[in-house]
N, C-alpha and C. Protein backbone atom coordinates (compact mmCIF):
# COMPACT_ATOMS: atom_id res chain seq x y z
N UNK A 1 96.48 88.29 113.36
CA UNK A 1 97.78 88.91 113.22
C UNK A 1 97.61 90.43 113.37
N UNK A 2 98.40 91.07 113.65
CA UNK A 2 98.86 92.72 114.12
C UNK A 2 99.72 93.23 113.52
N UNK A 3 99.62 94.26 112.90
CA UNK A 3 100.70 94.98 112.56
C UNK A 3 101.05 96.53 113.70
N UNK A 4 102.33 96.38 113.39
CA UNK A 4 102.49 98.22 114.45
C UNK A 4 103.86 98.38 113.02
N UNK A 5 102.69 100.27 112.99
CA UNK A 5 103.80 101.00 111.94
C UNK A 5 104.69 101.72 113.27
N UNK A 6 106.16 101.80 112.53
CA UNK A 6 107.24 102.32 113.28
C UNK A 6 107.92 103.46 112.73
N UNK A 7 107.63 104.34 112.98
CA UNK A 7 108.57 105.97 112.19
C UNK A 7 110.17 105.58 113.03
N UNK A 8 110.48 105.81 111.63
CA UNK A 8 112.10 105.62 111.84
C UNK A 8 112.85 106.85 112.15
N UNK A 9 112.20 107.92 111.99
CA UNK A 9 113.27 109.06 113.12
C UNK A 9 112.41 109.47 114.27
N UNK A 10 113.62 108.98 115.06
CA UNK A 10 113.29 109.46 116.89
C UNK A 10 112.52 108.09 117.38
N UNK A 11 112.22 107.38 116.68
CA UNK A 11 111.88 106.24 117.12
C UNK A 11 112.86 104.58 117.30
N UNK A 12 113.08 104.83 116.06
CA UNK A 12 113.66 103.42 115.88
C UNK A 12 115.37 103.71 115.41
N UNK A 13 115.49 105.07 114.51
CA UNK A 13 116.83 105.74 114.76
C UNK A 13 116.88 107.07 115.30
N UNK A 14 117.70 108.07 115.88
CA UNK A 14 118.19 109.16 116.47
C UNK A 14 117.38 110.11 115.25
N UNK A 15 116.82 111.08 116.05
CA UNK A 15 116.18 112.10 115.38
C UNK A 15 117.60 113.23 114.57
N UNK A 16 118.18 113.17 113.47
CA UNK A 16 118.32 113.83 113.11
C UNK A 16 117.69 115.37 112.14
N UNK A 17 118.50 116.57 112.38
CA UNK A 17 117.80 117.68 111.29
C UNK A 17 117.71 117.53 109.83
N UNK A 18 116.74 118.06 109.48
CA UNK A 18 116.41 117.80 107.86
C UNK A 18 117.84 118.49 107.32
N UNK A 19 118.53 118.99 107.54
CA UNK A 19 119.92 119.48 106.80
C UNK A 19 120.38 118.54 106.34
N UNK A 20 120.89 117.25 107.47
CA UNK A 20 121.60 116.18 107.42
C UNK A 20 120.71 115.19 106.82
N UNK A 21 119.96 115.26 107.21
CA UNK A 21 118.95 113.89 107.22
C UNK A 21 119.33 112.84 105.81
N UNK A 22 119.33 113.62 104.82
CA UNK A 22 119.79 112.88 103.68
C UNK A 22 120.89 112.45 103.16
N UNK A 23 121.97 112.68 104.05
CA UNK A 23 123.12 112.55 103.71
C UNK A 23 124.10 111.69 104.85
N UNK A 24 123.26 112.30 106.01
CA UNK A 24 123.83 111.06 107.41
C UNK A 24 123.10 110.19 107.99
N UNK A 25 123.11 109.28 108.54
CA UNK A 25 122.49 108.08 108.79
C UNK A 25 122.18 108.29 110.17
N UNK A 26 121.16 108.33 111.20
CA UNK A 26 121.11 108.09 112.56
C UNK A 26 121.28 106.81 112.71
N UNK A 27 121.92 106.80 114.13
CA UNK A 27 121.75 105.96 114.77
C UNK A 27 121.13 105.31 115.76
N UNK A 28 120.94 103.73 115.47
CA UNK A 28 119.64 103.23 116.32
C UNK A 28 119.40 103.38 117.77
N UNK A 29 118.26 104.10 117.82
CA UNK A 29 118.26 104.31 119.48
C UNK A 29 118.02 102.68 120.28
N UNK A 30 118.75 103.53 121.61
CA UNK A 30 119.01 102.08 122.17
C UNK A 30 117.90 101.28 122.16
N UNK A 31 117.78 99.65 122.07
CA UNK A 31 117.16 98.89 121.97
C UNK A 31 115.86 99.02 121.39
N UNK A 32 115.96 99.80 120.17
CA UNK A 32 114.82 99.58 119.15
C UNK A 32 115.21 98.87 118.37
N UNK A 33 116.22 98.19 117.65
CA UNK A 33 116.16 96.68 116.69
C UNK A 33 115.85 95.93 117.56
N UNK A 34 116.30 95.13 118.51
CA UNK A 34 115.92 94.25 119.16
C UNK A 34 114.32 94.04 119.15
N UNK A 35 113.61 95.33 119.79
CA UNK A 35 112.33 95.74 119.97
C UNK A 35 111.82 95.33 118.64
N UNK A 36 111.93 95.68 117.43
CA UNK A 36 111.41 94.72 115.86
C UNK A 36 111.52 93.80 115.92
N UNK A 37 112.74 93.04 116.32
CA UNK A 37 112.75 91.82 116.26
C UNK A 37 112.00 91.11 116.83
N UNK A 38 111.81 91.46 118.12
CA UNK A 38 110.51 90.79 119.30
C UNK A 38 109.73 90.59 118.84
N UNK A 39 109.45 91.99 118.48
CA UNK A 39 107.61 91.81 117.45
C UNK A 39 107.38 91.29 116.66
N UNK A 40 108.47 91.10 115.59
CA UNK A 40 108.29 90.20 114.90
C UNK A 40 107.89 88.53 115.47
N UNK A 41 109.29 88.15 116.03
CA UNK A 41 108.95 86.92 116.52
C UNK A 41 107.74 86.29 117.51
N UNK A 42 107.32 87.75 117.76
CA UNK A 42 105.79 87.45 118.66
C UNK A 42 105.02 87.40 117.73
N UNK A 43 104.66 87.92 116.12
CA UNK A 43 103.79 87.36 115.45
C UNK A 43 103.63 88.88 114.99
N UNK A 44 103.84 89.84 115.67
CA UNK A 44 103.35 91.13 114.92
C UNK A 44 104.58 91.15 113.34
N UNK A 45 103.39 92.12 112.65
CA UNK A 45 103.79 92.70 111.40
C UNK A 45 104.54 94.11 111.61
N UNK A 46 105.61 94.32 111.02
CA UNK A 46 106.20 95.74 111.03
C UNK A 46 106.53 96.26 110.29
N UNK A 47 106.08 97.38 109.79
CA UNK A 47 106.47 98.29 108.51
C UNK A 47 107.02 99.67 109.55
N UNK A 48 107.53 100.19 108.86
CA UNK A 48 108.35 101.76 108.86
C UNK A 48 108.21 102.44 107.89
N UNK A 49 108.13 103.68 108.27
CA UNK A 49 107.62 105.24 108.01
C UNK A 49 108.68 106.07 108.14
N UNK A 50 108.23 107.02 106.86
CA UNK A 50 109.49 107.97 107.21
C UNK A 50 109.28 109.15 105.99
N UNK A 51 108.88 110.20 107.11
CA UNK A 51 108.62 111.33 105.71
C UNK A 51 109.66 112.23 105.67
N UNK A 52 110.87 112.37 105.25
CA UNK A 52 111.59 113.11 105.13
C UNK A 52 111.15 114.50 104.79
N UNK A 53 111.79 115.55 104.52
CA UNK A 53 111.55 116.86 103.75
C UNK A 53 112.09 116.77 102.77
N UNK A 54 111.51 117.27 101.81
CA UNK A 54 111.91 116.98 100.35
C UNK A 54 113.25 117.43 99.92
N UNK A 55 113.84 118.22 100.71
CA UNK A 55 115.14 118.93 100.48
C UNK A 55 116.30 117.62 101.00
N UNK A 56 115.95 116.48 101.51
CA UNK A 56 116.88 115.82 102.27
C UNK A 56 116.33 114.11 102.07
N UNK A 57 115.48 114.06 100.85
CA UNK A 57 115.11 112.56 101.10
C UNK A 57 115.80 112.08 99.46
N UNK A 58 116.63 112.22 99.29
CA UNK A 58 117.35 111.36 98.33
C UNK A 58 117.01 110.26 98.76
N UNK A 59 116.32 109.14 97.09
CA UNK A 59 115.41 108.21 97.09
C UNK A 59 116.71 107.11 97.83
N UNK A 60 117.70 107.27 96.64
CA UNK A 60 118.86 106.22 96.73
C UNK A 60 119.33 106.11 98.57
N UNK A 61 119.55 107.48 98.93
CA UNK A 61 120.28 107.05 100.26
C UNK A 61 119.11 106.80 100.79
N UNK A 62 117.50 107.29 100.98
CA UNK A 62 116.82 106.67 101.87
C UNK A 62 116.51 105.15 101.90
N UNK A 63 116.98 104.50 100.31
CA UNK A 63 116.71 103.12 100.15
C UNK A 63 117.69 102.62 100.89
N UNK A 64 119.22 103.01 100.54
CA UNK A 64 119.78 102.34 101.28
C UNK A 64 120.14 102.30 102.52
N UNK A 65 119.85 103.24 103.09
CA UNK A 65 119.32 103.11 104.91
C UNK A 65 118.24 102.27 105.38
N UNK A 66 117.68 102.13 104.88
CA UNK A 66 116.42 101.25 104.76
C UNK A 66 117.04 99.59 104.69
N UNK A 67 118.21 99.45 103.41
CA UNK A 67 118.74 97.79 102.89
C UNK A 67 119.33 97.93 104.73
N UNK A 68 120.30 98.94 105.00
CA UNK A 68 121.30 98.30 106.13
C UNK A 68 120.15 97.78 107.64
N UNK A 69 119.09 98.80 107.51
CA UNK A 69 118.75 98.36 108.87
C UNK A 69 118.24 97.03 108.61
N UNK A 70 117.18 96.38 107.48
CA UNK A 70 116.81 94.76 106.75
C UNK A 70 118.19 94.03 107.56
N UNK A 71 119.42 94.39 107.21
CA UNK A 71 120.71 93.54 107.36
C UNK A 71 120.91 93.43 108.86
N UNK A 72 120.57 94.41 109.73
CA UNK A 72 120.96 94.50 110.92
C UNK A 72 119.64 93.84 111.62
N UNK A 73 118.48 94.06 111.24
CA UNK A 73 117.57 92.80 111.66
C UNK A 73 117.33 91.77 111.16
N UNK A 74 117.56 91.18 110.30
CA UNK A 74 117.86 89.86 109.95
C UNK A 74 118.73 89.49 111.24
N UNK A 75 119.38 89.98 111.37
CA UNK A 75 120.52 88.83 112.20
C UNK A 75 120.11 88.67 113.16
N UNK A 76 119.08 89.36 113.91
CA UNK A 76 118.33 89.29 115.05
C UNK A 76 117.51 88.76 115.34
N UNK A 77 116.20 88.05 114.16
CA UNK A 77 115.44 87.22 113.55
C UNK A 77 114.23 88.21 113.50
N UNK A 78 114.48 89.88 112.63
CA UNK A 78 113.24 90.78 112.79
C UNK A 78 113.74 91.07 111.27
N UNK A 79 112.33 91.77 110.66
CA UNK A 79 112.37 91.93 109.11
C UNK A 79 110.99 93.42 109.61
N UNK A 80 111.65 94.23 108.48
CA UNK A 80 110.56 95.20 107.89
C UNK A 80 110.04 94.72 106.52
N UNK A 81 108.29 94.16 107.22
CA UNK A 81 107.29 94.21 106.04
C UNK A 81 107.16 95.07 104.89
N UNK A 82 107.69 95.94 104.91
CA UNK A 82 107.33 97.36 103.94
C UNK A 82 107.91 98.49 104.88
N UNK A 83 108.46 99.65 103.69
CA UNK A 83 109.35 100.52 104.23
C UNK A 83 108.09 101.55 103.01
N UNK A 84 107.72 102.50 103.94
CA UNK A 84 106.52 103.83 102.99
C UNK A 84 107.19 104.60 103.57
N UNK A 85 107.19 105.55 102.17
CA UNK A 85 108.14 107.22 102.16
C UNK A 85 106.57 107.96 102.74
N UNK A 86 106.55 109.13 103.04
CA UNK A 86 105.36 110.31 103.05
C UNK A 86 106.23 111.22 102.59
N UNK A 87 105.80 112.39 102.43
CA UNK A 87 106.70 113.58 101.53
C UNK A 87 106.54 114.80 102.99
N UNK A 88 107.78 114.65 103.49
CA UNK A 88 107.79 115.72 104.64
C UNK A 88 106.84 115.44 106.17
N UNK A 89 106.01 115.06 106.26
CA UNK A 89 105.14 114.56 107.90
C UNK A 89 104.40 113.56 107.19
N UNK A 90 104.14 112.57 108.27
CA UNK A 90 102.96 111.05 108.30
C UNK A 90 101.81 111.58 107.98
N UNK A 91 100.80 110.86 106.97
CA UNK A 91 99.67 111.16 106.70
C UNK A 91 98.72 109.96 106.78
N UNK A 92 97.47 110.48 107.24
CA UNK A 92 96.66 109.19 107.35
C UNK A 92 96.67 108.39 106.27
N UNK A 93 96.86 108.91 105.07
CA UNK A 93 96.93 107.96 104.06
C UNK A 93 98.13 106.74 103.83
N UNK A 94 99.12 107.11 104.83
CA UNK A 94 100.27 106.33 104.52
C UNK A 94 99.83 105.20 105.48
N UNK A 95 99.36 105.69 106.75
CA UNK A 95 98.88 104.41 107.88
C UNK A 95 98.06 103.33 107.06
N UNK A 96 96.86 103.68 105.74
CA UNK A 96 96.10 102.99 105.52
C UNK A 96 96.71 102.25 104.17
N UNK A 97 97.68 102.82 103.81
CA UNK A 97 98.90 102.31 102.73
C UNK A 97 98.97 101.06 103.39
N UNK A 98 99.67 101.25 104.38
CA UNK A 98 100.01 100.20 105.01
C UNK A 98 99.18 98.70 105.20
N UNK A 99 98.09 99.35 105.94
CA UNK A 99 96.81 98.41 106.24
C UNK A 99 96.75 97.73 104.58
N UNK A 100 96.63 98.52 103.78
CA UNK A 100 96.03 97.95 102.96
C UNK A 100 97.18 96.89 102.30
N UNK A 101 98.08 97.53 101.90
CA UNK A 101 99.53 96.30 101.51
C UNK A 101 99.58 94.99 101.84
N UNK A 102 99.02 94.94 103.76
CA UNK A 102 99.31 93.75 104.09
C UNK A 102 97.92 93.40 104.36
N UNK A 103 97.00 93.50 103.97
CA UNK A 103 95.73 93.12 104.30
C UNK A 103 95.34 92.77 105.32
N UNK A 104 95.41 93.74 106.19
CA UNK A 104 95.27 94.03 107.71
C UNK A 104 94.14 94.95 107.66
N UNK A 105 93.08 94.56 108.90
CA UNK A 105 92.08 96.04 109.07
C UNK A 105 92.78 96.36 109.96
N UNK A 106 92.48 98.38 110.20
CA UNK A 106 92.93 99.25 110.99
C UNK A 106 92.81 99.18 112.45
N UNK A 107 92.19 98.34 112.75
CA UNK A 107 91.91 97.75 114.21
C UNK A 107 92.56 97.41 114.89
N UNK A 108 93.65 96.52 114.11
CA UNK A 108 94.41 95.58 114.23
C UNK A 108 96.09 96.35 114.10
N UNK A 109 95.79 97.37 113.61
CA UNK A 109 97.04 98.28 113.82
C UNK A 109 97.54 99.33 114.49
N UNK A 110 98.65 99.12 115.07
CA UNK A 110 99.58 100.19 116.14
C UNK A 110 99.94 101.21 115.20
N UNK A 111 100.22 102.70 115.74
CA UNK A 111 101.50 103.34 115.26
C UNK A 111 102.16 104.05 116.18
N UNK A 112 103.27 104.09 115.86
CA UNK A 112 104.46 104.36 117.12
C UNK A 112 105.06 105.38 116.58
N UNK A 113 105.09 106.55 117.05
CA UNK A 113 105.80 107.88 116.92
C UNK A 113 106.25 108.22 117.95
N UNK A 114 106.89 109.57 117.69
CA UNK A 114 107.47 110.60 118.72
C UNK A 114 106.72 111.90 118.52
N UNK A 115 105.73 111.83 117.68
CA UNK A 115 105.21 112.96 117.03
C UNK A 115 103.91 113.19 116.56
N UNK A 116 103.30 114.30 116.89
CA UNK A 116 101.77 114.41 117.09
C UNK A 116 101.75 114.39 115.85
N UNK A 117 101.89 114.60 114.83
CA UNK A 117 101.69 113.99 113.22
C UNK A 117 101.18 112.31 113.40
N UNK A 118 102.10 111.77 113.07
CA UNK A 118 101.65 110.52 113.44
C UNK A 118 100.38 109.79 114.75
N UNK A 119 100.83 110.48 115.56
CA UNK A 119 99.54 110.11 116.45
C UNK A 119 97.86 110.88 115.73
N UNK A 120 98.10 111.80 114.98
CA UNK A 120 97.15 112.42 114.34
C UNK A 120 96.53 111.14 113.15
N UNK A 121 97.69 110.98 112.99
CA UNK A 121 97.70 109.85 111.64
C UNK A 121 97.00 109.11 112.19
N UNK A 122 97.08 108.19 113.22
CA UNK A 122 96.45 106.77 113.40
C UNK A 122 95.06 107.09 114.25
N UNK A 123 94.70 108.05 114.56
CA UNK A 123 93.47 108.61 115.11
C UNK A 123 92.93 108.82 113.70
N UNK A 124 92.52 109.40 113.03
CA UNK A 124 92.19 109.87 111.66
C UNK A 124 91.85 108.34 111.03
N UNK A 125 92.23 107.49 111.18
CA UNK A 125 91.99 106.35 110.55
C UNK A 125 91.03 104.78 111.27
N UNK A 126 91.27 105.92 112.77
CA UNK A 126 91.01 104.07 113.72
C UNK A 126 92.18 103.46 113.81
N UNK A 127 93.27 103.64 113.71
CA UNK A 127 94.36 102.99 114.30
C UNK A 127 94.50 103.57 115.77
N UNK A 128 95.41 102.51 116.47
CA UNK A 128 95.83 103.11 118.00
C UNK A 128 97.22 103.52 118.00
N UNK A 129 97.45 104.68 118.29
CA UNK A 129 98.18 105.81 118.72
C UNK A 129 99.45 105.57 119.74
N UNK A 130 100.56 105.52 119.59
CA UNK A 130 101.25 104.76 120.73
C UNK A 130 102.52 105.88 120.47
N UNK A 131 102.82 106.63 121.75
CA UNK A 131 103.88 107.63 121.50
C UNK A 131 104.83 107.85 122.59
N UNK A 132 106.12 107.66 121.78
CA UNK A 132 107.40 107.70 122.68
C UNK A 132 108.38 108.37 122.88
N UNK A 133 108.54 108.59 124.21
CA UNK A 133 109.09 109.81 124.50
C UNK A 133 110.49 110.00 124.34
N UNK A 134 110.99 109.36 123.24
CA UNK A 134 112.13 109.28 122.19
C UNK A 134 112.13 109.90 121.50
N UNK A 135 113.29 110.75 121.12
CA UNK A 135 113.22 111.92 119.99
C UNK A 135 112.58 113.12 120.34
N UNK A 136 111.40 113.30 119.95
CA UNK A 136 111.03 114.65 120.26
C UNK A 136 109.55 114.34 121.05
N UNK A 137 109.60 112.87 121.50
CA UNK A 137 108.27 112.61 122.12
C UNK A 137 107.84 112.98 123.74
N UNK A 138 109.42 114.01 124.42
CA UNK A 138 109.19 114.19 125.39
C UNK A 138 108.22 115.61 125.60
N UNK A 139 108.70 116.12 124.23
CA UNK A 139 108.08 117.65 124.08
C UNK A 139 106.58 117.50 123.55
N UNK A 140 106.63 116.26 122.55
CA UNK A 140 104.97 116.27 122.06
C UNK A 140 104.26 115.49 123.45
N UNK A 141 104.95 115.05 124.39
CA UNK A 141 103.98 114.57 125.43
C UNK A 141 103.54 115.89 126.37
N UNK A 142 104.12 116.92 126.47
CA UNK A 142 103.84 117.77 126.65
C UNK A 142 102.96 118.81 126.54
N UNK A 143 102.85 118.81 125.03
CA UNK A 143 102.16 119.42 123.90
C UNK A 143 100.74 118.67 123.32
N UNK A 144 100.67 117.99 123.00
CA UNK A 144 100.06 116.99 122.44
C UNK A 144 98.76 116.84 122.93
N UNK A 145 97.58 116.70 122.74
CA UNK A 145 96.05 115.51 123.21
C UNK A 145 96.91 114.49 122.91
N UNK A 146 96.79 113.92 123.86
CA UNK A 146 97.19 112.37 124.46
C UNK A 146 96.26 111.48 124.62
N UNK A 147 94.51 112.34 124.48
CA UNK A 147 93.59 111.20 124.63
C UNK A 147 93.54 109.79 124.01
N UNK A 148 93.30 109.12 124.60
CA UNK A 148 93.56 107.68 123.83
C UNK A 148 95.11 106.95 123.48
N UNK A 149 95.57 107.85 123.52
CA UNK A 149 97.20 107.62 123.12
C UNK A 149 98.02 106.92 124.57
N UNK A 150 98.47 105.84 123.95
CA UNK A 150 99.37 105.29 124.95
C UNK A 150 100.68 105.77 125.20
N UNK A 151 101.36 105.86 125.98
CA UNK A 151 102.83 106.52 126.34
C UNK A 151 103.74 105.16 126.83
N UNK A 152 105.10 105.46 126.25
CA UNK A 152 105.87 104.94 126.85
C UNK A 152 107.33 105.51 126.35
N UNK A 153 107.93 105.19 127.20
CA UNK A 153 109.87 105.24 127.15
C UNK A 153 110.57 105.64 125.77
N UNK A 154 110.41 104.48 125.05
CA UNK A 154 110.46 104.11 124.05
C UNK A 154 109.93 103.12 123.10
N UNK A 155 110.84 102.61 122.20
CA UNK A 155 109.95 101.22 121.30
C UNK A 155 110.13 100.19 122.34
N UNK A 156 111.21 99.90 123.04
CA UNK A 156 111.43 98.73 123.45
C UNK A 156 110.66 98.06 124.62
N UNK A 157 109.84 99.48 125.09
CA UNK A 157 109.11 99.17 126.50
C UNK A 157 107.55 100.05 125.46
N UNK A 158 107.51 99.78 124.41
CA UNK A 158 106.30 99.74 123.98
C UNK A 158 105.91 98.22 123.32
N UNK A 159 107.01 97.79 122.83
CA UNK A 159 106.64 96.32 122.55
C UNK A 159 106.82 95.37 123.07
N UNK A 160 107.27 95.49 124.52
CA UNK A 160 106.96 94.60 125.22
C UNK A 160 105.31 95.05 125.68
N UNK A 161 105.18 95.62 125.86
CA UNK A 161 103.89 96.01 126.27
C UNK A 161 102.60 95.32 125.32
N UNK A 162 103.00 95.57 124.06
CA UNK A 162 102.44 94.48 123.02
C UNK A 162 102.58 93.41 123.07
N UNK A 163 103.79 92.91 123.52
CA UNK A 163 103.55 91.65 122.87
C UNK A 163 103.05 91.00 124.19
N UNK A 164 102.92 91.67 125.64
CA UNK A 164 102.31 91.07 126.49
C UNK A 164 100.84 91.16 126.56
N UNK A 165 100.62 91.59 125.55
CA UNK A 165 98.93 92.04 125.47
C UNK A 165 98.73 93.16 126.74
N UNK A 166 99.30 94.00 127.47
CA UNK A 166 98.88 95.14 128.13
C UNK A 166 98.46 96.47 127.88
């Protein structure tokens, strides 16, 4: 079994600014629920990430952004394994949070950003690095060591890519 962690801004919802962030909800970029759901039903594990800035991560509204998207993949036949806060950017420690929760080695795990944080994250640990040029992933593809790091579109043409084994 496989898990791929998924950062939920710019990835899986619309990159909003830390002003808003805690108070408005993005919305899901195109065909990233679906894209969970796949993975799921292909056998992968999926947790989501999400380090707000501390000025904008009210626990309550980040929980319950968290319950609606559960509701909106359920109906699709996709579930988030685990939902991990970080305090302001992804840290390797949250990737291995992860690993460790579901008793997965790091080998065996994706992470999917828009953001050289996170791709930092899953390098730092032995995870593989997978970054999309959603949200702000057109500028960190730009910016960024990309060594090793896979590129794509988005989630939805990153997990197909998974789940075809490519």
């Amino acid at each position: 079994m496989k898990m791929v962690i998924v950062a939920r801004d710019g990835v899986i919802l619309e990159r909003l600014g830390s002003a808003v962030r805690g108070t408005v909800e993005g919305r899901p970029l195109n065909g990233s629920l679906e894209a969970i759901a796949k993975l799921c039903q292909a056998g992968f594990r999926v947790v989501a990430t999400t380090a707000p800035p501390a000025e904008a991560a009210d626990p309550d509204t980040q929980i319950a952004s968290f319950e609606r998207l559960q509701k909106r993949l359920a109906t699709m036949g996709g579930r988030l394994e685990a939902v991990l806060f970080g305090n302001g950017r992804p840290t390797a420690d949250l990737v291995k949070d992860a690993a460790r929760r579901l008793q997965m080695g790091l080998d065996d795990v994706w992470y999917v950003s828009d953001h050289s944080d996170g791709l930092d994250s899953a390098r730092q640990v032995g995870a593989h690095p997978i970054l999309v040029r959603s949200g702000l992933g057109t500028a960190t593809a730009a910016s960024a060591d990309l060594q090793g790091v896979r590129v794509f579109d988005d989630l939805a043409s990153a997990a197909a890519a998974l789940i075809s084994g490519a």
